[in-house]
C-alpha atoms as a PDB file:
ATOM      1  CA  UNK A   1       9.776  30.724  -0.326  1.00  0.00           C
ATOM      2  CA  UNK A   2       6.326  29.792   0.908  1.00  0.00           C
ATOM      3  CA  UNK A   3       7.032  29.350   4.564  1.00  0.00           C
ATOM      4  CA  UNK A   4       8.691  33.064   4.535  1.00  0.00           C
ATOM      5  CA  UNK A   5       5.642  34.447   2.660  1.00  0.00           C
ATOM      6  CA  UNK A   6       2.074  35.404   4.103  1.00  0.00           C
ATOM      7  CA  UNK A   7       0.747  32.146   2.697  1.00  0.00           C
ATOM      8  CA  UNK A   8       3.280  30.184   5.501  1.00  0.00           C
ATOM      9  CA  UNK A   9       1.992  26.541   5.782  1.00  0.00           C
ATOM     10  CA  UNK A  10      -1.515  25.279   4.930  1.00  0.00           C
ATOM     11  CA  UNK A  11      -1.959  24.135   8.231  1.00  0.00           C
ATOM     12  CA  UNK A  12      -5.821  22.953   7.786  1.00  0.00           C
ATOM     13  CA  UNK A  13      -5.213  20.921   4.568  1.00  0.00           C
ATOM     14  CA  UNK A  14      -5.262  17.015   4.117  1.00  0.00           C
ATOM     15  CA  UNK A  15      -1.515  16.717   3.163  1.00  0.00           C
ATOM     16  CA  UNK A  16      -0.915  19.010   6.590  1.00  0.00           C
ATOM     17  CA  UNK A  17      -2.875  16.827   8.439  1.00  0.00           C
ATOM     18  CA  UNK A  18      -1.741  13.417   7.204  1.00  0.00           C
ATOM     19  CA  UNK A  19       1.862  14.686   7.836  1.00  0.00           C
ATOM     20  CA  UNK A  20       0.858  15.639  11.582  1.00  0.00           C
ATOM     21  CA  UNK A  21      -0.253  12.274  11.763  1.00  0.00           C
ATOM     22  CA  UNK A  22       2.518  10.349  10.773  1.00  0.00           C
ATOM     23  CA  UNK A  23       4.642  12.301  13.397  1.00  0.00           C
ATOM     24  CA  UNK A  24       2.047  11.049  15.925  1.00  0.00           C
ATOM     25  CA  UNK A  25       1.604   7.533  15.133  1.00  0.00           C
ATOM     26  CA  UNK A  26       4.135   6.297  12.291  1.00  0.00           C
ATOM     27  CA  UNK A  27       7.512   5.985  14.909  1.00  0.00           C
ATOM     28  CA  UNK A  28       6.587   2.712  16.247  1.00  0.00           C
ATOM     29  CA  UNK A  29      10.216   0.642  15.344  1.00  0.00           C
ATOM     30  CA  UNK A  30      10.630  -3.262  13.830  1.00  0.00           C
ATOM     31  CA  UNK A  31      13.658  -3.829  16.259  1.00  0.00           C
ATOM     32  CA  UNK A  32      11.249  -3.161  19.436  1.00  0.00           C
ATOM     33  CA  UNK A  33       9.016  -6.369  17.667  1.00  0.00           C
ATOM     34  CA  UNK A  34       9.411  -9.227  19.971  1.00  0.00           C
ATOM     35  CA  UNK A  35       8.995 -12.371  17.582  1.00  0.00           C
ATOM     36  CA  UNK A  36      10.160 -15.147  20.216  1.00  0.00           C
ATOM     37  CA  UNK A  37       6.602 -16.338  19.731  1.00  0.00           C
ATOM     38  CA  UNK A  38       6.537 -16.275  16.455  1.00  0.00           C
ATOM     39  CA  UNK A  39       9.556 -18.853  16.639  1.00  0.00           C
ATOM     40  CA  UNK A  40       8.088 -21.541  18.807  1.00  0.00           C
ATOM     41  CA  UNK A  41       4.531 -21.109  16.691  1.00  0.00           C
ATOM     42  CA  UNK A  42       6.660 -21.275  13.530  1.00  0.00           C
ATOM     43  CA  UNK A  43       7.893 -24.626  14.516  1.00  0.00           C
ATOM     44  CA  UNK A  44       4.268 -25.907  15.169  1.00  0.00           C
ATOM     45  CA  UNK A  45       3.357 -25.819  11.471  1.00  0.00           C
ATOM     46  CA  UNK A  46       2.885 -27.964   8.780  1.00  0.00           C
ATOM     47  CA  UNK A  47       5.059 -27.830   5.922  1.00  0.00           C
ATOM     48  CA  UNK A  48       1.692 -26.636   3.652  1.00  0.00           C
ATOM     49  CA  UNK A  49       0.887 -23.682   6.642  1.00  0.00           C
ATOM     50  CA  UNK A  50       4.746 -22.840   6.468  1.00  0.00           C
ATOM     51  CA  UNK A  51       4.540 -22.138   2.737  1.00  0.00           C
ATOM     52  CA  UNK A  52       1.497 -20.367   3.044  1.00  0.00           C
ATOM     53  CA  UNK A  53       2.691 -17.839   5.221  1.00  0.00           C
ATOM     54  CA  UNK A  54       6.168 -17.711   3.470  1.00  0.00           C
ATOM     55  CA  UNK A  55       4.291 -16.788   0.180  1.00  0.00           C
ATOM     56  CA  UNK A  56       2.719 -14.312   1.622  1.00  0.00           C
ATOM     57  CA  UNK A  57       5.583 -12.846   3.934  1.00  0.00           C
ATOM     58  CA  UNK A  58       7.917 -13.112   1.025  1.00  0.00           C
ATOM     59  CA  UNK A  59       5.547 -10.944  -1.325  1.00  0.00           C
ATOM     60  CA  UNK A  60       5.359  -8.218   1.014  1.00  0.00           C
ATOM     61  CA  UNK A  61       9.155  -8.571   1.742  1.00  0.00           C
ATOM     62  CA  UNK A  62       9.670  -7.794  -2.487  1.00  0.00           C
ATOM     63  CA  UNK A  63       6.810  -5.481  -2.822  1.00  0.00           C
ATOM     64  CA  UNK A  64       7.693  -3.202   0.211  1.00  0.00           C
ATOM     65  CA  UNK A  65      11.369  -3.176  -1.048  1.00  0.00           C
ATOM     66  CA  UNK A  66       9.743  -2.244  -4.107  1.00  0.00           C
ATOM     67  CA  UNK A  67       7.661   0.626  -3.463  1.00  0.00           C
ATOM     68  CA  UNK A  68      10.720   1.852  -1.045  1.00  0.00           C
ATOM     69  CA  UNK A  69      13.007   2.410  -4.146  1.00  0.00           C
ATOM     70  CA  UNK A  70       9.695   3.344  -6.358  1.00  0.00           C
ATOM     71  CA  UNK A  71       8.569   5.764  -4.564  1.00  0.00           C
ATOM     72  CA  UNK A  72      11.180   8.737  -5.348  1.00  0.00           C
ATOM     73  CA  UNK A  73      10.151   9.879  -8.558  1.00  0.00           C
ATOM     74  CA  UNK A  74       7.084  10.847  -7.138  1.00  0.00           C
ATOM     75  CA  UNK A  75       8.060  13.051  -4.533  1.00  0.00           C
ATOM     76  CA  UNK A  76      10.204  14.599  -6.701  1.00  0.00           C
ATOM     77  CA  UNK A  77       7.365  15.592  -9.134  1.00  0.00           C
ATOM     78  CA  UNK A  78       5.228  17.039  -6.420  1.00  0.00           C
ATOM     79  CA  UNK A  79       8.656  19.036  -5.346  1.00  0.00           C
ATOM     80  CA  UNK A  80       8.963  20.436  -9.050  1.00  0.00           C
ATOM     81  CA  UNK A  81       5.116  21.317  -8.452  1.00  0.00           C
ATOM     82  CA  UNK A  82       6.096  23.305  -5.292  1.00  0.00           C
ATOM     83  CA  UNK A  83       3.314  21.796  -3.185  1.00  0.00           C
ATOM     84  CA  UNK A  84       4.989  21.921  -0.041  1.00  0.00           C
ATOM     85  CA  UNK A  85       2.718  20.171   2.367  1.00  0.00           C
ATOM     86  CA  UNK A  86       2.554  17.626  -0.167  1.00  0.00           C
ATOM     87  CA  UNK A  87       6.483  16.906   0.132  1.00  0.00           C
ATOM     88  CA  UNK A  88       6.668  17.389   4.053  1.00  0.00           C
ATOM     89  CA  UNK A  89       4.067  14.039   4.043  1.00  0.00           C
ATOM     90  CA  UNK A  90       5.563  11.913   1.501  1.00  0.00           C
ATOM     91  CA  UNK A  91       8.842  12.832   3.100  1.00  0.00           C
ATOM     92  CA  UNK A  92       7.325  10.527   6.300  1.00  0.00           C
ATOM     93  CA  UNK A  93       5.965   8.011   3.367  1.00  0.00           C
ATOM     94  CA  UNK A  94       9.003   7.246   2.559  1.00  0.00           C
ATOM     95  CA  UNK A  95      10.262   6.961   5.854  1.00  0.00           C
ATOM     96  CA  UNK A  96       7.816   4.255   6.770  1.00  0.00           C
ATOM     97  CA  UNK A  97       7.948   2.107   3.861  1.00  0.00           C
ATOM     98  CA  UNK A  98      11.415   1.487   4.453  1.00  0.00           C
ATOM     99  CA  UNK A  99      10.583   0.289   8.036  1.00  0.00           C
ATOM    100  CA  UNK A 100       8.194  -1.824   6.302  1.00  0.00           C
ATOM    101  CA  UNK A 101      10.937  -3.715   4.250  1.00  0.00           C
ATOM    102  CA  UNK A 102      12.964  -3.914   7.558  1.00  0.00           C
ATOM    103  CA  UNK A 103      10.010  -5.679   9.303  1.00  0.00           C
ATOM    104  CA  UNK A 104       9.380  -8.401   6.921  1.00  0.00           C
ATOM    105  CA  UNK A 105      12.928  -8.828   7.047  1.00  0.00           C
ATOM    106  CA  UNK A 106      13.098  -9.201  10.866  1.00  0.00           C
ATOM    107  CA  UNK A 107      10.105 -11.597  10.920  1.00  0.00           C
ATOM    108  CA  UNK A 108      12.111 -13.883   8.828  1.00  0.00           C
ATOM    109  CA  UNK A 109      15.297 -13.892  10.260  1.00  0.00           C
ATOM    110  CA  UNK A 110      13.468 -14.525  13.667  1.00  0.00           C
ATOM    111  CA  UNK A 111      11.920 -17.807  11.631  1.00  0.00           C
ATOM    112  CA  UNK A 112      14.992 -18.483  10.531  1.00  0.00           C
ATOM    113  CA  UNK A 113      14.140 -18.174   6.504  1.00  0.00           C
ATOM    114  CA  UNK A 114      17.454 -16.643   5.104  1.00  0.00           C
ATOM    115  CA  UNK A 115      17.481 -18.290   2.181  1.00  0.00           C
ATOM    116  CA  UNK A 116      16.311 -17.462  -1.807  1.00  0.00           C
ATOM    117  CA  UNK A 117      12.324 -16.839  -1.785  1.00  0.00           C
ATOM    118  CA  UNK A 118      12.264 -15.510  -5.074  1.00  0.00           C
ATOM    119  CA  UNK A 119      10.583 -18.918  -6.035  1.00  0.00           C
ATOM    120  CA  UNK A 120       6.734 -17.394  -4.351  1.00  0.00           C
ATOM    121  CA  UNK A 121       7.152 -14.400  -7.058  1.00  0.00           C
ATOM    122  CA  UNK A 122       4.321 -15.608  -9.477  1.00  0.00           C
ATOM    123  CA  UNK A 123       4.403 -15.238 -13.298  1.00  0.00           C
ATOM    124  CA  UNK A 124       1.787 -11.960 -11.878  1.00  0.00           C
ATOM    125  CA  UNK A 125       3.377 -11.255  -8.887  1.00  0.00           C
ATOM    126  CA  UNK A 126       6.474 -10.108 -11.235  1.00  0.00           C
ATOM    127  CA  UNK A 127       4.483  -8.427 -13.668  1.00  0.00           C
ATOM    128  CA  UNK A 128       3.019  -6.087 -11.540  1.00  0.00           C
ATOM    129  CA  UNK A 129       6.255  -5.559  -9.244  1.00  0.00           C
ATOM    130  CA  UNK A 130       8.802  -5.873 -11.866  1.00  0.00           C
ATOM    131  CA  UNK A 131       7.218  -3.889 -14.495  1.00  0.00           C
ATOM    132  CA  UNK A 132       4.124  -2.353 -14.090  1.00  0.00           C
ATOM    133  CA  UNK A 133       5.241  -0.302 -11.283  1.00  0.00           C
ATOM    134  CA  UNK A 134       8.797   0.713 -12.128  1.00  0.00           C
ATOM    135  CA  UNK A 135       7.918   1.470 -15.360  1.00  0.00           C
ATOM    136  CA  UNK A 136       4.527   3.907 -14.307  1.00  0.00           C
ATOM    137  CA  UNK A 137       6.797   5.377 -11.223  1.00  0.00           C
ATOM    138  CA  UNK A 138       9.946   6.006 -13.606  1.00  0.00           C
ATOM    139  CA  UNK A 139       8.074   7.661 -16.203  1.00  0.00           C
ATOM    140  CA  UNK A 140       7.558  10.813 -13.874  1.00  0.00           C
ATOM    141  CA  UNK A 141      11.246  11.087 -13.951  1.00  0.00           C
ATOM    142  CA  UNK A 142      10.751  12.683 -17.580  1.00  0.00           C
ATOM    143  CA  UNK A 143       7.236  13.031 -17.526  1.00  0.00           C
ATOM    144  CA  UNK A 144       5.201  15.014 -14.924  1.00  0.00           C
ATOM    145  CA  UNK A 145       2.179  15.607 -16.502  1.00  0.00           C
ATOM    146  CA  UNK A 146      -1.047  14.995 -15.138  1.00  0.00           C
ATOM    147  CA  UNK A 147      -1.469  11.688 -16.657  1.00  0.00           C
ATOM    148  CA  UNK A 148       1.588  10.490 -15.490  1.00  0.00           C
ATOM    149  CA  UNK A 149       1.139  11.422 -11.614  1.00  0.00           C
ATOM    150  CA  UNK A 150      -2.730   9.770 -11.881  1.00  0.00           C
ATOM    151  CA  UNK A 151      -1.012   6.406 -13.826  1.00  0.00           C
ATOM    152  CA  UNK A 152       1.505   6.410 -10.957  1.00  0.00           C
ATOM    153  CA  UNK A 153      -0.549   7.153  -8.017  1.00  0.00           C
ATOM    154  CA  UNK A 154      -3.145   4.654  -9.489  1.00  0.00           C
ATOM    155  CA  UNK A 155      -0.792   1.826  -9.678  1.00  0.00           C
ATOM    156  CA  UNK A 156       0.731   2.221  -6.395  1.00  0.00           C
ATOM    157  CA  UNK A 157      -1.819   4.113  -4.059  1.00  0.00           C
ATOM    158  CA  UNK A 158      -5.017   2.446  -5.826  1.00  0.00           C
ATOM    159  CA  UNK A 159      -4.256  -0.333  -6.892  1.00  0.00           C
ATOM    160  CA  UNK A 160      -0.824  -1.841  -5.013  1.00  0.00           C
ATOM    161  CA  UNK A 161      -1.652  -0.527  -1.382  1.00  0.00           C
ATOM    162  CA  UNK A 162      -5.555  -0.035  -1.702  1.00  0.00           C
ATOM    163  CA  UNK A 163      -6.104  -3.466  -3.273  1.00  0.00           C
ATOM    164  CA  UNK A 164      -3.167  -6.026  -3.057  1.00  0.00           C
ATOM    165  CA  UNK A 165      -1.791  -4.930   0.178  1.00  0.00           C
ATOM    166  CA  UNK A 166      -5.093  -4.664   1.760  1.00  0.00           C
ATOM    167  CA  UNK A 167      -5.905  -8.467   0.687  1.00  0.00           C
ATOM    168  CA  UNK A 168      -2.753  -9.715   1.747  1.00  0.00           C
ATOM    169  CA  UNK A 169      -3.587  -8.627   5.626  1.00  0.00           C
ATOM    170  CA  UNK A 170      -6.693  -9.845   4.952  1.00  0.00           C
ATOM    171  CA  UNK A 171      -5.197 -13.075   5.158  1.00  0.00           C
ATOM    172  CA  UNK A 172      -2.953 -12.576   7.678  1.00  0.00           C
ATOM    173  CA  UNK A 173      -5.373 -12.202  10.018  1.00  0.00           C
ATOM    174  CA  UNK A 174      -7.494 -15.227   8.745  1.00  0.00           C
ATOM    175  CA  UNK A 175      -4.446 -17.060   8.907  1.00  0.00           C
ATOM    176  CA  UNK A 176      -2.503 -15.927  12.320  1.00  0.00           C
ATOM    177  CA  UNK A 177      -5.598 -14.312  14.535  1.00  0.00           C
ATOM    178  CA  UNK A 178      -7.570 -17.186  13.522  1.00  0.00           C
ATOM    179  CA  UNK A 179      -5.420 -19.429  14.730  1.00  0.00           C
ATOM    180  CA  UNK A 180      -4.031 -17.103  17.856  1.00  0.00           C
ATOM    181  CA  UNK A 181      -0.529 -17.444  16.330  1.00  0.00           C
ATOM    182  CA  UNK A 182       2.650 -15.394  15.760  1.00  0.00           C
ATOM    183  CA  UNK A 183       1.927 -12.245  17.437  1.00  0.00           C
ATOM    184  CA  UNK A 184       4.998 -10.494  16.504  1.00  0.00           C
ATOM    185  CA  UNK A 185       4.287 -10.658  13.401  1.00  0.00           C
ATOM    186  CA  UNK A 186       0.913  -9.808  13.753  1.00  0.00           C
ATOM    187  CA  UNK A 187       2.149  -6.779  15.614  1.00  0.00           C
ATOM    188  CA  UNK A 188       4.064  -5.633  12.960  1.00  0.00           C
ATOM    189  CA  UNK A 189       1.184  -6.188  10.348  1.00  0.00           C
ATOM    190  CA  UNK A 190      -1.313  -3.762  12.554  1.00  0.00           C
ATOM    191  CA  UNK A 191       1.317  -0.707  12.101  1.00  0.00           C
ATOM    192  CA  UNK A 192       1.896  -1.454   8.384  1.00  0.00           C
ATOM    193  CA  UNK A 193      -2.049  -0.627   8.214  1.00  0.00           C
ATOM    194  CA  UNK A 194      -2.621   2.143  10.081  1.00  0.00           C
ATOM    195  CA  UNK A 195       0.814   3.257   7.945  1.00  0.00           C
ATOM    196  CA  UNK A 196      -0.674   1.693   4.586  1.00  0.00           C
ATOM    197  CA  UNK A 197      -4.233   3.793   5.127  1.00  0.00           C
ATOM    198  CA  UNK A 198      -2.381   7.051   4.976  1.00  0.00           C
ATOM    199  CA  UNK A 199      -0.531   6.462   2.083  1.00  0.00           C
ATOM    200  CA  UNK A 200      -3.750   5.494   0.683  1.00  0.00           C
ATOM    201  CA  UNK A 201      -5.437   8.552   1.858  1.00  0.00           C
ATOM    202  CA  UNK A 202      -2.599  10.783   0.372  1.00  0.00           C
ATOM    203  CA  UNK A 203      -2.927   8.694  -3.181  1.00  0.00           C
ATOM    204  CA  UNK A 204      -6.946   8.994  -2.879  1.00  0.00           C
ATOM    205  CA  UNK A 205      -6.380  12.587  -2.243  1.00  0.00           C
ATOM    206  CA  UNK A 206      -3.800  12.886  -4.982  1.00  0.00           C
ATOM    207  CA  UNK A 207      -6.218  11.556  -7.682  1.00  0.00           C
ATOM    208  CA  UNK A 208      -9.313  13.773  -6.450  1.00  0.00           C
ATOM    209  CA  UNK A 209      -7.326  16.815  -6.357  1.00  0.00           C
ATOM    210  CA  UNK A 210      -6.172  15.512 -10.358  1.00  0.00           C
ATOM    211  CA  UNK A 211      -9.627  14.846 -10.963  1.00  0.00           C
ATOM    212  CA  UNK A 212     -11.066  17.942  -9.346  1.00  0.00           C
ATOM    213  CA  UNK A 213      -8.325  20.046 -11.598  1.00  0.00           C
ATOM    214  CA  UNK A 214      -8.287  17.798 -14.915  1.00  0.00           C
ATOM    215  CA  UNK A 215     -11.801  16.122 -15.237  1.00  0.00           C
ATOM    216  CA  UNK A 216     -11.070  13.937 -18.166  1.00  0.00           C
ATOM    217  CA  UNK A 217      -8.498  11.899 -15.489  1.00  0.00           C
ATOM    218  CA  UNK A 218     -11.496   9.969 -14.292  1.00  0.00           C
ATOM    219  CA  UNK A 219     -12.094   7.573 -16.912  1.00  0.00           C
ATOM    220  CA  UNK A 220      -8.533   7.307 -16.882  1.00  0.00           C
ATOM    221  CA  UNK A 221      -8.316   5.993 -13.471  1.00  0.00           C
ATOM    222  CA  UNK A 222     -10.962   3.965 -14.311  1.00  0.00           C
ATOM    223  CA  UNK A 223      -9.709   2.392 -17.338  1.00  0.00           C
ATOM    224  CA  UNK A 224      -6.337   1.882 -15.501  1.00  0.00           C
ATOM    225  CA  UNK A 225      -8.043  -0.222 -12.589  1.00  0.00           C
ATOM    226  CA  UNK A 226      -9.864  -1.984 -14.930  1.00  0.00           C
ATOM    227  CA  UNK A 227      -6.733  -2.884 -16.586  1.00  0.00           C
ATOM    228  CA  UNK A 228      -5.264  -4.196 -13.859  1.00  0.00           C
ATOM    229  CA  UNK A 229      -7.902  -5.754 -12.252  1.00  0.00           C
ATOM    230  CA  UNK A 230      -7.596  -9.028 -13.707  1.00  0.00           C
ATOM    231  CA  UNK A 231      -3.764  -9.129 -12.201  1.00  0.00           C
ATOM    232  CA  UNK A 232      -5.199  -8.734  -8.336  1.00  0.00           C
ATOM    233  CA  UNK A 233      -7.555 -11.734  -9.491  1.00  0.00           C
ATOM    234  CA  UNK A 234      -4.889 -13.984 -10.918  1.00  0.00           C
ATOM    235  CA  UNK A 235      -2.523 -13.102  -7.789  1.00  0.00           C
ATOM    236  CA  UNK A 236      -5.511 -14.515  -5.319  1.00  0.00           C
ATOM    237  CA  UNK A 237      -5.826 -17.811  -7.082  1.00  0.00           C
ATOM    238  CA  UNK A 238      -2.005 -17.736  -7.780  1.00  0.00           C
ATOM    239  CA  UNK A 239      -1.749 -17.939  -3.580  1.00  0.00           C
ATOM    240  CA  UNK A 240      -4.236 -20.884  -3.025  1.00  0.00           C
ATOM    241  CA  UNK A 241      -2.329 -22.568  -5.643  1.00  0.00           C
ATOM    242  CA  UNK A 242      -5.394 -24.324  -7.470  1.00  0.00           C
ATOM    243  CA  UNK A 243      -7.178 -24.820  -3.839  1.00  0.00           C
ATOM    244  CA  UNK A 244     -10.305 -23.503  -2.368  1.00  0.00           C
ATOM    245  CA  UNK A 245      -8.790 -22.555   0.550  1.00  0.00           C
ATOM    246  CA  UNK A 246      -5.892 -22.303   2.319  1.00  0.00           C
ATOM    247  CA  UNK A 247      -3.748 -24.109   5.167  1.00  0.00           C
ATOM    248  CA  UNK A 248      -5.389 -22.205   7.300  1.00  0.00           C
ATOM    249  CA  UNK A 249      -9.158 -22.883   6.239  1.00  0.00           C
ATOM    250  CA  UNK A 250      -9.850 -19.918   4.814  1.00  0.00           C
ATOM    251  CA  UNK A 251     -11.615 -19.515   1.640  1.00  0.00           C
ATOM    252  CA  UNK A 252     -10.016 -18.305  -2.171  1.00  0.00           C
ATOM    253  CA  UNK A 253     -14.052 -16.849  -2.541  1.00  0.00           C
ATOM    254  CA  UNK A 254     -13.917 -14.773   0.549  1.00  0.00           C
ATOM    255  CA  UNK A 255     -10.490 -13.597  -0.158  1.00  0.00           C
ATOM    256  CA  UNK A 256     -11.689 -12.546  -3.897  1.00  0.00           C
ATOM    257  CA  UNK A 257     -14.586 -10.727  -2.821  1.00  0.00           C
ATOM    258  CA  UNK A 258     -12.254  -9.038  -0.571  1.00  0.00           C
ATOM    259  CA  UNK A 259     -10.375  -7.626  -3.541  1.00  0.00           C
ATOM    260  CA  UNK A 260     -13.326  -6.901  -5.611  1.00  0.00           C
ATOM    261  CA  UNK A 261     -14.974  -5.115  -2.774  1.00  0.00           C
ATOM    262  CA  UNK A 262     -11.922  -2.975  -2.649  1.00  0.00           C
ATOM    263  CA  UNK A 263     -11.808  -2.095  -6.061  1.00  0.00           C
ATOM    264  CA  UNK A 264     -14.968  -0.935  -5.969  1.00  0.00           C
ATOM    265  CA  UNK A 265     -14.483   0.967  -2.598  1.00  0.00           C
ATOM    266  CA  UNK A 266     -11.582   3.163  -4.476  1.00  0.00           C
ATOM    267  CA  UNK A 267     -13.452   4.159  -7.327  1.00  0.00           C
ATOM    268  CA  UNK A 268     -16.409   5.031  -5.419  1.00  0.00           C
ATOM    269  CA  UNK A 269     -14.098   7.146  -2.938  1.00  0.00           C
ATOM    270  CA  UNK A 270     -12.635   8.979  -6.245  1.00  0.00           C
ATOM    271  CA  UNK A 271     -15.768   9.499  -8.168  1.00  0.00           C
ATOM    272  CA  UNK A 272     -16.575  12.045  -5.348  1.00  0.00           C
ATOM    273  CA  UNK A 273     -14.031  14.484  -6.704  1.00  0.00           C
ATOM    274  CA  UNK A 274     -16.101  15.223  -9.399  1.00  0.00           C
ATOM    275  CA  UNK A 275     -18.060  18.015  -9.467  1.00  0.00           C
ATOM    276  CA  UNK A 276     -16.075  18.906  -6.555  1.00  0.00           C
ATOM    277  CA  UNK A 277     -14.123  22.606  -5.725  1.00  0.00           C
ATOM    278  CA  UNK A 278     -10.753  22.544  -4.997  1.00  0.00           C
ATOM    279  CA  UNK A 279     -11.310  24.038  -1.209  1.00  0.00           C
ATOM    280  CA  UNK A 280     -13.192  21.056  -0.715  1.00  0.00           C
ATOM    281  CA  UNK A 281     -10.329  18.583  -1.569  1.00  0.00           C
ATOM    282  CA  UNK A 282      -7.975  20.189   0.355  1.00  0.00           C
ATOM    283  CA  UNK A 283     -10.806  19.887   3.564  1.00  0.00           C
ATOM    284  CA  UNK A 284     -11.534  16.678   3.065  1.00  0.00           C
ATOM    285  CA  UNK A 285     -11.765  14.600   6.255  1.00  0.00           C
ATOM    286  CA  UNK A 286      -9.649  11.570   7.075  1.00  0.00           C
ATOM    287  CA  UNK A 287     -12.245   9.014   8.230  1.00  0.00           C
ATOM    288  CA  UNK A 288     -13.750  10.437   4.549  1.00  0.00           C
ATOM    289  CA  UNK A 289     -10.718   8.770   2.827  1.00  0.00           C
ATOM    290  CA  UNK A 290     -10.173   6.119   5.706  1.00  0.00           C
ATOM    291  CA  UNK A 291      -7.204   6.443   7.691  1.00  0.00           C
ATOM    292  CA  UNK A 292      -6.774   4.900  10.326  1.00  0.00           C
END
């Protein structure tokens, strides 16, 4: 038992530090959200600016419920890998995404949406939610080789949190700050990303340390977020729903060069690993992989 041994806990490394860090700042509670606000503001909006925001709100209310029952196999295959620190921060990953599911679900009961929403899941909304993931988390269940942990941490570090959820607050803020509406909500959406940029920073960390061991795993990655790339594309103009821009005035062109810019800002982050040591991964700073 590691803890019981001379080796104790790796206090100075990344998955150490993330997990300190989630103790710190990831117990802020959904319930303590005061979305009174957000009522009177919801009843201010168009019909159009209504369905805007319930696209969006209803994505993230599917996709966090998603990656809360998704996540498991994971854990359990860095748990088979004995990587303790590893575990003790995914144990707080969990944690929060399932607070994430709760919020969503707050902010709509508080707007009074109770009803089927199913109908904003686009044709690539459920290909990505209600197959690509399952099936690249599930595999690990059987398979916990190294190219199964980078296809899984890819899909839902890289490419679901670091890309697609990343966009979507993109435009909640051009949609709500702009507009100096729904605060509760708003509220909510700041945790989610300070939350969000640690899971990222584990998954970042997670495919340089696979990199950094297995070399060949780069052009994997890289294939794999090429791969999926045109999804996150089709999902943006999915949302404006053959506009330029939305209820809200904001543009489908800035919101696609928000996505592209963070594809490109993940591979960039991961081609570091290479040529890296080991030491160095596990040292690596957290404004370096950008938590927040």
């Amino acid at each position: 038992m590691l803890t019981t041994s001379q080796r104790g806990i790796l206090e100075d490394s990344f998955p150490f530090r993330l997990y300190q860090k989630a103790k710190r700042f990831g117990v802020w509670n959904p319930s303590d959200i005061d979305f009174s606000q957000d009522k009177k503001d919801w009843a201010t909006l168009t019909e159009a600016q209504q369905k805007d925001i319930l696209r969006l709100i209803s994505q993230f209310q599917a996709g966090e419920e998603a990656v809360t029952l998704d996540l498991l196999p994971l854990i359990m295959a860095i748990a088979k890998e004995g990587r303790l620190e590893e575990e003790m921060y995914l144990t707080t990953f969990l944690f929060e995404e399932a607070k994430h599911t709760e919020f969503f679900r707050l902010a709509l009961n508080a707007i009074g949406e109770k009803g089927d929403l199913s109908c904003y899941h686009s044709e690539t909304y459920k290909t990505i939610f209600y197959d690509i993931l399952p099936t690249a988390m599930e595999r690990l269940v059987t398979d916990q080789s190294p190219e199964a942990i980078a296809e899984a941490s890819t899909v839902y570090n890289m490419f679901v949190e670091g890309v697609l959820a990343e966009t979507g607050y993109y435009s909640f803020y051009q949609s709500l700050e702009a507009s100096n509406i729904m605060p509760g909500l708003l509220e909510g959406v700041g945790h989610l990303k300070k939350d969000e940029s640690r899971h990222i920073g584990y998954g970042t960390f997670l495919l340089q340390r696979l990199i950094c061991e297995h070399p060949h795993l780069y052009d994997y990655v890289a294939e794999k977020m090429q791969e999926l790339t045109p999804l996150a594309i089709c999902l943006n103009q999915e949302g404006f729903d053959g506009r330029d821009y939305s209820e809200f005035g904001h543009l489908l062109e800035d919101t696609m060069n928000f996505t592209l810019k963070q594809l490109s800002v993940r591979m960039d982050i991961l081609a570091r690993a290479r040529g890296k040591k080991i030491e160095e991964i596990y040292k690596v700073s957290e404004t370096e992989l950008g938590v927040l």
